[in-house]
N, C-alpha and C. Protein backbone atom coordinates (compact mmCIF):
# COMPACT_ATOMS: atom_id res chain seq x y z
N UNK A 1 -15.37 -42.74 9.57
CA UNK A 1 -14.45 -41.68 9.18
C UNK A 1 -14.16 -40.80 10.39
N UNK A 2 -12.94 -40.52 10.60
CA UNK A 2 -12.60 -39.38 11.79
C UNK A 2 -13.74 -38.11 11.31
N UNK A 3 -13.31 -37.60 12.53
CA UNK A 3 -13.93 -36.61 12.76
C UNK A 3 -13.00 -35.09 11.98
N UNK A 4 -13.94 -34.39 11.34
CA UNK A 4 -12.83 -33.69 10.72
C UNK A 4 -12.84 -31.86 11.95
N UNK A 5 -11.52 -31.81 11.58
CA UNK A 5 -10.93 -30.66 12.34
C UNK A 5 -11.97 -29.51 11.82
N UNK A 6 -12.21 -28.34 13.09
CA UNK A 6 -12.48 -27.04 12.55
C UNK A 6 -11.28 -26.14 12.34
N UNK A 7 -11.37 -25.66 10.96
CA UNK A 7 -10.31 -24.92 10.73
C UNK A 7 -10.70 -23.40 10.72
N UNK A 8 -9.15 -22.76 10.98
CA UNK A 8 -9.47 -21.22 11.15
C UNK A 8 -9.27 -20.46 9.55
N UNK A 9 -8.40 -21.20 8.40
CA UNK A 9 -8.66 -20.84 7.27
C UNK A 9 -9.01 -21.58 6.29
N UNK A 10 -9.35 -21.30 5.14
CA UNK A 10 -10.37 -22.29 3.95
C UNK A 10 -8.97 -22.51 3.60
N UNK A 11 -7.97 -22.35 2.91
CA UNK A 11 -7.19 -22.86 2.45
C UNK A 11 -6.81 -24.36 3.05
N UNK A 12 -6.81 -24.22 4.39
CA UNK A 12 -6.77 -25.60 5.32
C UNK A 12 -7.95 -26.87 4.96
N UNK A 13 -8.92 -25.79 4.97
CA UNK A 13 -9.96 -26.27 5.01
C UNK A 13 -10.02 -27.60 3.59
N UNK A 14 -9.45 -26.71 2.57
CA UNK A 14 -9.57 -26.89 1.00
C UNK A 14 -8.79 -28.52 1.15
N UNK A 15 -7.56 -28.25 2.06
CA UNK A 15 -6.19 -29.66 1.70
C UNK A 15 -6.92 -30.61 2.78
N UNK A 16 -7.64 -30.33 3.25
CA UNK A 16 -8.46 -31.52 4.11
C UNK A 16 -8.79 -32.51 3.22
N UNK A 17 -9.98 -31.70 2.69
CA UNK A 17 -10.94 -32.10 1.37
C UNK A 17 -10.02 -32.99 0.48
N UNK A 18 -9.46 -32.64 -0.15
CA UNK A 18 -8.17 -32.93 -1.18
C UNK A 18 -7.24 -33.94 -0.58
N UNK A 19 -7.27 -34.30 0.44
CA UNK A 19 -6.62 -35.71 1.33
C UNK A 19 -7.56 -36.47 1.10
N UNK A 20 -9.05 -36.02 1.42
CA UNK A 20 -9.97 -37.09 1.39
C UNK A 20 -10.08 -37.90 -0.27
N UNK A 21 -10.23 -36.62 -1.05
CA UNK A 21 -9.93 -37.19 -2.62
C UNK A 21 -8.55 -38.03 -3.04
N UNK A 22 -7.74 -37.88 -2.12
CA UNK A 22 -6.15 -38.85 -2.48
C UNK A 22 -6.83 -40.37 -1.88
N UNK A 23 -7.35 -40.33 -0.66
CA UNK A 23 -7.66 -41.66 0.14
C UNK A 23 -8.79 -42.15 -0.89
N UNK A 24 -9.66 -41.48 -1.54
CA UNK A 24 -10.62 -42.31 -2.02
C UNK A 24 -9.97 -42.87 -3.33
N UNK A 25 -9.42 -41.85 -3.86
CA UNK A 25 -9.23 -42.14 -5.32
C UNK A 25 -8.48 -43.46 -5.04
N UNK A 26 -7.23 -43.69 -4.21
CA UNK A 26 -6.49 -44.52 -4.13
C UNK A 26 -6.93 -45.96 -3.91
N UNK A 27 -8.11 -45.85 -3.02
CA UNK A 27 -8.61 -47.15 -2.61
C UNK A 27 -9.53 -47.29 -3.66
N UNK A 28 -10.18 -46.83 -4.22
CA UNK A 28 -10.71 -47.48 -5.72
C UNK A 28 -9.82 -47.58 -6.66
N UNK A 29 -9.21 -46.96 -6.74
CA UNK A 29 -8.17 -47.28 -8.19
C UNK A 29 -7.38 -48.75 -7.91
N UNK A 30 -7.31 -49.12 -6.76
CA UNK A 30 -7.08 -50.05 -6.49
C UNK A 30 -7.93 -51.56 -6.81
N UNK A 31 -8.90 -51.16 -6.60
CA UNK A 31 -9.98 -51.90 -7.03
C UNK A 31 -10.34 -51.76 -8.39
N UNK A 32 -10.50 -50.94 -9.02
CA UNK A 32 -10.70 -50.68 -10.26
C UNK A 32 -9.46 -51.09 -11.72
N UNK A 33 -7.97 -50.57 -11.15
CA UNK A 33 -7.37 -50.01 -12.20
C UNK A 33 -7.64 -49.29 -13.17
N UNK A 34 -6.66 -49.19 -14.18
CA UNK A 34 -6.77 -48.19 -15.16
C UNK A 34 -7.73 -48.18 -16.20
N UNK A 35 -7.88 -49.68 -16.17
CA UNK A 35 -8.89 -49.89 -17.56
C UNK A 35 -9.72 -49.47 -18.06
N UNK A 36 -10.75 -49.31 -16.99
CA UNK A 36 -11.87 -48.54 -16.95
C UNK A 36 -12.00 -47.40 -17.34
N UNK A 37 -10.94 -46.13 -17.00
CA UNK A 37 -10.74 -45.05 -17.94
C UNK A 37 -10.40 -45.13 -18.84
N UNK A 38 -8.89 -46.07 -19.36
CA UNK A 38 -8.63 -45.78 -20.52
C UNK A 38 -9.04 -46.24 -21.94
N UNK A 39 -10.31 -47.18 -21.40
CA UNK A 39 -11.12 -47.91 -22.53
C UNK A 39 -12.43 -46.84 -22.77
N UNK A 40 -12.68 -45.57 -22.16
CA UNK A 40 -13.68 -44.91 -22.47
C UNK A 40 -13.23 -43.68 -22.35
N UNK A 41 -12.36 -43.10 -22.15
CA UNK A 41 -11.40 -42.18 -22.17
C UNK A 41 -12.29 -40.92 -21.45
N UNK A 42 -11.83 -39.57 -21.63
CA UNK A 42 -12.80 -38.27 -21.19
C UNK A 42 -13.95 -38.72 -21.47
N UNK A 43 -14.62 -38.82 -22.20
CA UNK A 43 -16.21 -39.03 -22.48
C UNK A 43 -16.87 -40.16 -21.92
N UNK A 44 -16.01 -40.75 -21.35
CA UNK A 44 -16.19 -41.60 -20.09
C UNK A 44 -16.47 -41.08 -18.48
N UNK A 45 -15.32 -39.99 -18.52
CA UNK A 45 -15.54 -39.37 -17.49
C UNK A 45 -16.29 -38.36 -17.65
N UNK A 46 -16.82 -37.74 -18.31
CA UNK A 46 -17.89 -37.10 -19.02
C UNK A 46 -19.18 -37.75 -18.22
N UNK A 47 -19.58 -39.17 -18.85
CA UNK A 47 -20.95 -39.44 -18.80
C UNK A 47 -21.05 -40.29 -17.00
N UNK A 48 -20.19 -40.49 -16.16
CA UNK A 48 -19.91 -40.90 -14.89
C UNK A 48 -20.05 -39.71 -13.99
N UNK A 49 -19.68 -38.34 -14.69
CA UNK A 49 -19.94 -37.09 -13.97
C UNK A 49 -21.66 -37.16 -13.47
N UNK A 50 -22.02 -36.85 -15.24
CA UNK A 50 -23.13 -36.81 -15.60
C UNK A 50 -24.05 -37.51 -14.70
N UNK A 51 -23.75 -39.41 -14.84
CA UNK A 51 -24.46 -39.63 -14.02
C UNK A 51 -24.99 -38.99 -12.44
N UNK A 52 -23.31 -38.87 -11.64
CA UNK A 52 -23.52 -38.19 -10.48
C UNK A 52 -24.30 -37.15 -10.43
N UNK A 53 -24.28 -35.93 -11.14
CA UNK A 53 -24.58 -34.82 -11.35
C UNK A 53 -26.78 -35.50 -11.49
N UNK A 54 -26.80 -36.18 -12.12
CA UNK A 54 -28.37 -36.42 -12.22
C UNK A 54 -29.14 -37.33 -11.05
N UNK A 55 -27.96 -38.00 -10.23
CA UNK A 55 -27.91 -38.37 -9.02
C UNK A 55 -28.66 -37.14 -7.86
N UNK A 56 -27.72 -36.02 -8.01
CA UNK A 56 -27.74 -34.90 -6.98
C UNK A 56 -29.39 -34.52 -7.15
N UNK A 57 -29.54 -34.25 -8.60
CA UNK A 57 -30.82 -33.36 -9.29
C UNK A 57 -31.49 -34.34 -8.69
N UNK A 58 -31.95 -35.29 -8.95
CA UNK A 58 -32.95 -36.35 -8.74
C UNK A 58 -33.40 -35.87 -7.10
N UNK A 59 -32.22 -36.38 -6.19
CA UNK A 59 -32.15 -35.92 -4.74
C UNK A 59 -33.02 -34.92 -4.12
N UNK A 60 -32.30 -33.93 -4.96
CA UNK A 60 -32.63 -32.34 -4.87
C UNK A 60 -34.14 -32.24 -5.42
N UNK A 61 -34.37 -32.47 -6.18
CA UNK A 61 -36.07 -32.10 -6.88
C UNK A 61 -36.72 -33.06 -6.12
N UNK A 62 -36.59 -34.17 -5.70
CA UNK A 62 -37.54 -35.04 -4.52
C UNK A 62 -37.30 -34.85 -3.60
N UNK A 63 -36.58 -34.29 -3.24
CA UNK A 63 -36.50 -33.76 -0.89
C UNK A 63 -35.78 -35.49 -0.48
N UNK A 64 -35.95 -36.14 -1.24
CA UNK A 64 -35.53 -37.68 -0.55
C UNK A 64 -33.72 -37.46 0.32
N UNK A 65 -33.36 -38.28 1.25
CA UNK A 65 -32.22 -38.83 1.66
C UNK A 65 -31.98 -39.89 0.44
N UNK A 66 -31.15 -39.80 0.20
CA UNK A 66 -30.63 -41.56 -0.27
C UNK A 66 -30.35 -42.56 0.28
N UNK A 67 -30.77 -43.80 -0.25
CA UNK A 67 -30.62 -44.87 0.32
C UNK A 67 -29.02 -45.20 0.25
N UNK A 68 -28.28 -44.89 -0.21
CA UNK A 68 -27.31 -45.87 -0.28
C UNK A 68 -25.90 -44.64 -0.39
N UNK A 69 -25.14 -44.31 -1.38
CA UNK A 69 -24.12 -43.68 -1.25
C UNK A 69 -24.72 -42.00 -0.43
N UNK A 70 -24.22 -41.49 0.46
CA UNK A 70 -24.62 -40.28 1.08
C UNK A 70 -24.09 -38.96 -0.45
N UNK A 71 -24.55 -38.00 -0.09
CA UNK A 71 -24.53 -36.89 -1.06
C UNK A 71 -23.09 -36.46 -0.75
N UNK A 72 -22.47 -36.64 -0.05
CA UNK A 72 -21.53 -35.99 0.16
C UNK A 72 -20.37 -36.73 -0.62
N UNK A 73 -20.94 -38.41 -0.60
CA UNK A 73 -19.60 -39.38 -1.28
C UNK A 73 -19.87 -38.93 -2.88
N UNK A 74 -21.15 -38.53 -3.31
CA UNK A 74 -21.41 -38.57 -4.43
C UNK A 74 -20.84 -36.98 -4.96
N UNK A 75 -20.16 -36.35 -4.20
CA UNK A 75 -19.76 -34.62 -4.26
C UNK A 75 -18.10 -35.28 -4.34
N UNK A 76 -17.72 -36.36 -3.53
CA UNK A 76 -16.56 -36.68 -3.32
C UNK A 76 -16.31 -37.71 -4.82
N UNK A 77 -17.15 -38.34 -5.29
CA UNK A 77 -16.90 -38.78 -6.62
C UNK A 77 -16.75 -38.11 -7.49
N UNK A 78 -17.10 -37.15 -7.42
CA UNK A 78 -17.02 -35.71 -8.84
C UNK A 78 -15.68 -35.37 -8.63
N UNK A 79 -15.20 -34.86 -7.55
CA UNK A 79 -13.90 -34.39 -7.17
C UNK A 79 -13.16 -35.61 -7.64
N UNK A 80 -12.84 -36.30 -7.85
CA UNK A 80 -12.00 -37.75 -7.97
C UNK A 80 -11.79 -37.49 -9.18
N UNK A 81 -13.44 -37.79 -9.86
CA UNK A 81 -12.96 -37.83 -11.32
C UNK A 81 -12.99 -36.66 -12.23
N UNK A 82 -12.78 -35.39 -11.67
CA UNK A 82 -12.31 -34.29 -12.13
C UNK A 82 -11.27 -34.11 -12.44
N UNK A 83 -10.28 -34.99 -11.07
CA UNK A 83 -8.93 -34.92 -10.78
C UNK A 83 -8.40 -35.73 -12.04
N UNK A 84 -8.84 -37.24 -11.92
CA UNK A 84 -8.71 -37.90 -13.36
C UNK A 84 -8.74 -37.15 -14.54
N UNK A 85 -9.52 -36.59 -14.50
CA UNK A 85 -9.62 -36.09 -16.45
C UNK A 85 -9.05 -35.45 -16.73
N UNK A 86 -7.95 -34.54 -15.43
CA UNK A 86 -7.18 -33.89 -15.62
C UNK A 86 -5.41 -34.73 -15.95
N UNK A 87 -5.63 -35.17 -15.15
CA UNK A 87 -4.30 -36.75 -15.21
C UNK A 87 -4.36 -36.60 -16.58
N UNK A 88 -5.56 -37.63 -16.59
CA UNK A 88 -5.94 -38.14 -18.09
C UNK A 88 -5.26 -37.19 -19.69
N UNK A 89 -6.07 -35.56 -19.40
CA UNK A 89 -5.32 -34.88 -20.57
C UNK A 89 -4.09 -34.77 -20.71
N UNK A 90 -3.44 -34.74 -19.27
CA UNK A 90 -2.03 -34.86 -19.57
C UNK A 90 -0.86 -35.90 -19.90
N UNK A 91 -1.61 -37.02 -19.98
CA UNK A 91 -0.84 -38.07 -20.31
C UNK A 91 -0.79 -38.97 -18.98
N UNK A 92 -0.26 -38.30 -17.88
CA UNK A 92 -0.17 -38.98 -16.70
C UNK A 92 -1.12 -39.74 -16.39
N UNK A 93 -1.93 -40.16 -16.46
CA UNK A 93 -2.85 -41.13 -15.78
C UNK A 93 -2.06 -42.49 -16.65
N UNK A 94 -2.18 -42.82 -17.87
CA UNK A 94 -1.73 -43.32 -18.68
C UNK A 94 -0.51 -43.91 -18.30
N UNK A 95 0.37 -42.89 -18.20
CA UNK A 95 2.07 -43.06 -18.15
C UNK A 95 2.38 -43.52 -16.83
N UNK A 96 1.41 -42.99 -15.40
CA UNK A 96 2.42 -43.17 -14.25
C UNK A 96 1.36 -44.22 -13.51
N UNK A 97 1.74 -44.88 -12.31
CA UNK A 97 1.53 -45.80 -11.90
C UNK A 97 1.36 -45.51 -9.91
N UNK A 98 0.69 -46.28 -10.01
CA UNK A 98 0.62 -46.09 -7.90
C UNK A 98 1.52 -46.27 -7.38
N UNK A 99 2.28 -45.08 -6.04
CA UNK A 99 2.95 -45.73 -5.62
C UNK A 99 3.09 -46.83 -4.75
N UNK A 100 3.80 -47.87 -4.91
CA UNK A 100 3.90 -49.38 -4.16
C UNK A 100 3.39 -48.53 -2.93
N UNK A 101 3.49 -48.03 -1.83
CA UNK A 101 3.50 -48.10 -0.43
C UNK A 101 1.95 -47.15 -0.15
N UNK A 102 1.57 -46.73 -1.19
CA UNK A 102 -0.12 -46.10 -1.23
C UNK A 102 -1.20 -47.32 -0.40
């Protein structure tokens, strides 16, 4: 991954972040498609949070590194599928589609 810029305001700071959530989401959804959400709907993304979220705790109450996804991808998976569940209530996840050149 590049190296990310120091910025002089958080707002900058914020649409960095939020690029990184467009690049990830995109390259899994790619891999994934829709199915996967829309066969378990919010309470899907509910219990995928969850998992992450007991991911962190686990981390956190043992002092351990992780072996495998870093804490930060697992902070960057929450953001993703936050973004989803928001799609999701509004219909859009459902209704709209990737664009071809993503």
């Amino acid at each position: 991954m590049a190296k990310k810029q120091d910025h002089q305001y958080l707002d900058d700071a914020f649409a960095e972040i939020n690029e990184e959530l467009l690049k990830t989401f995109i390259s899994k959804h790619k891999d994934y498609g829709k199915g996967n959400i829309l066969d378990t709907g919010e309470l899907g993304i509910v219990f995928r949070i969850n998992d992450k979220l007991r991911r962190l705790q686990n981390l956190q109450e043992s002092g351990k590194e992780p072996d495998n996804e870093s804490i930060r991808d697992t902070w960057i998976d929450i953001g993703v599928y936050a973004v989803i569940a928001l799609l999701l209530r509004s219909g859009k996840f459902k209704d709209l589609n990737l664009n071809p050149e993503a």
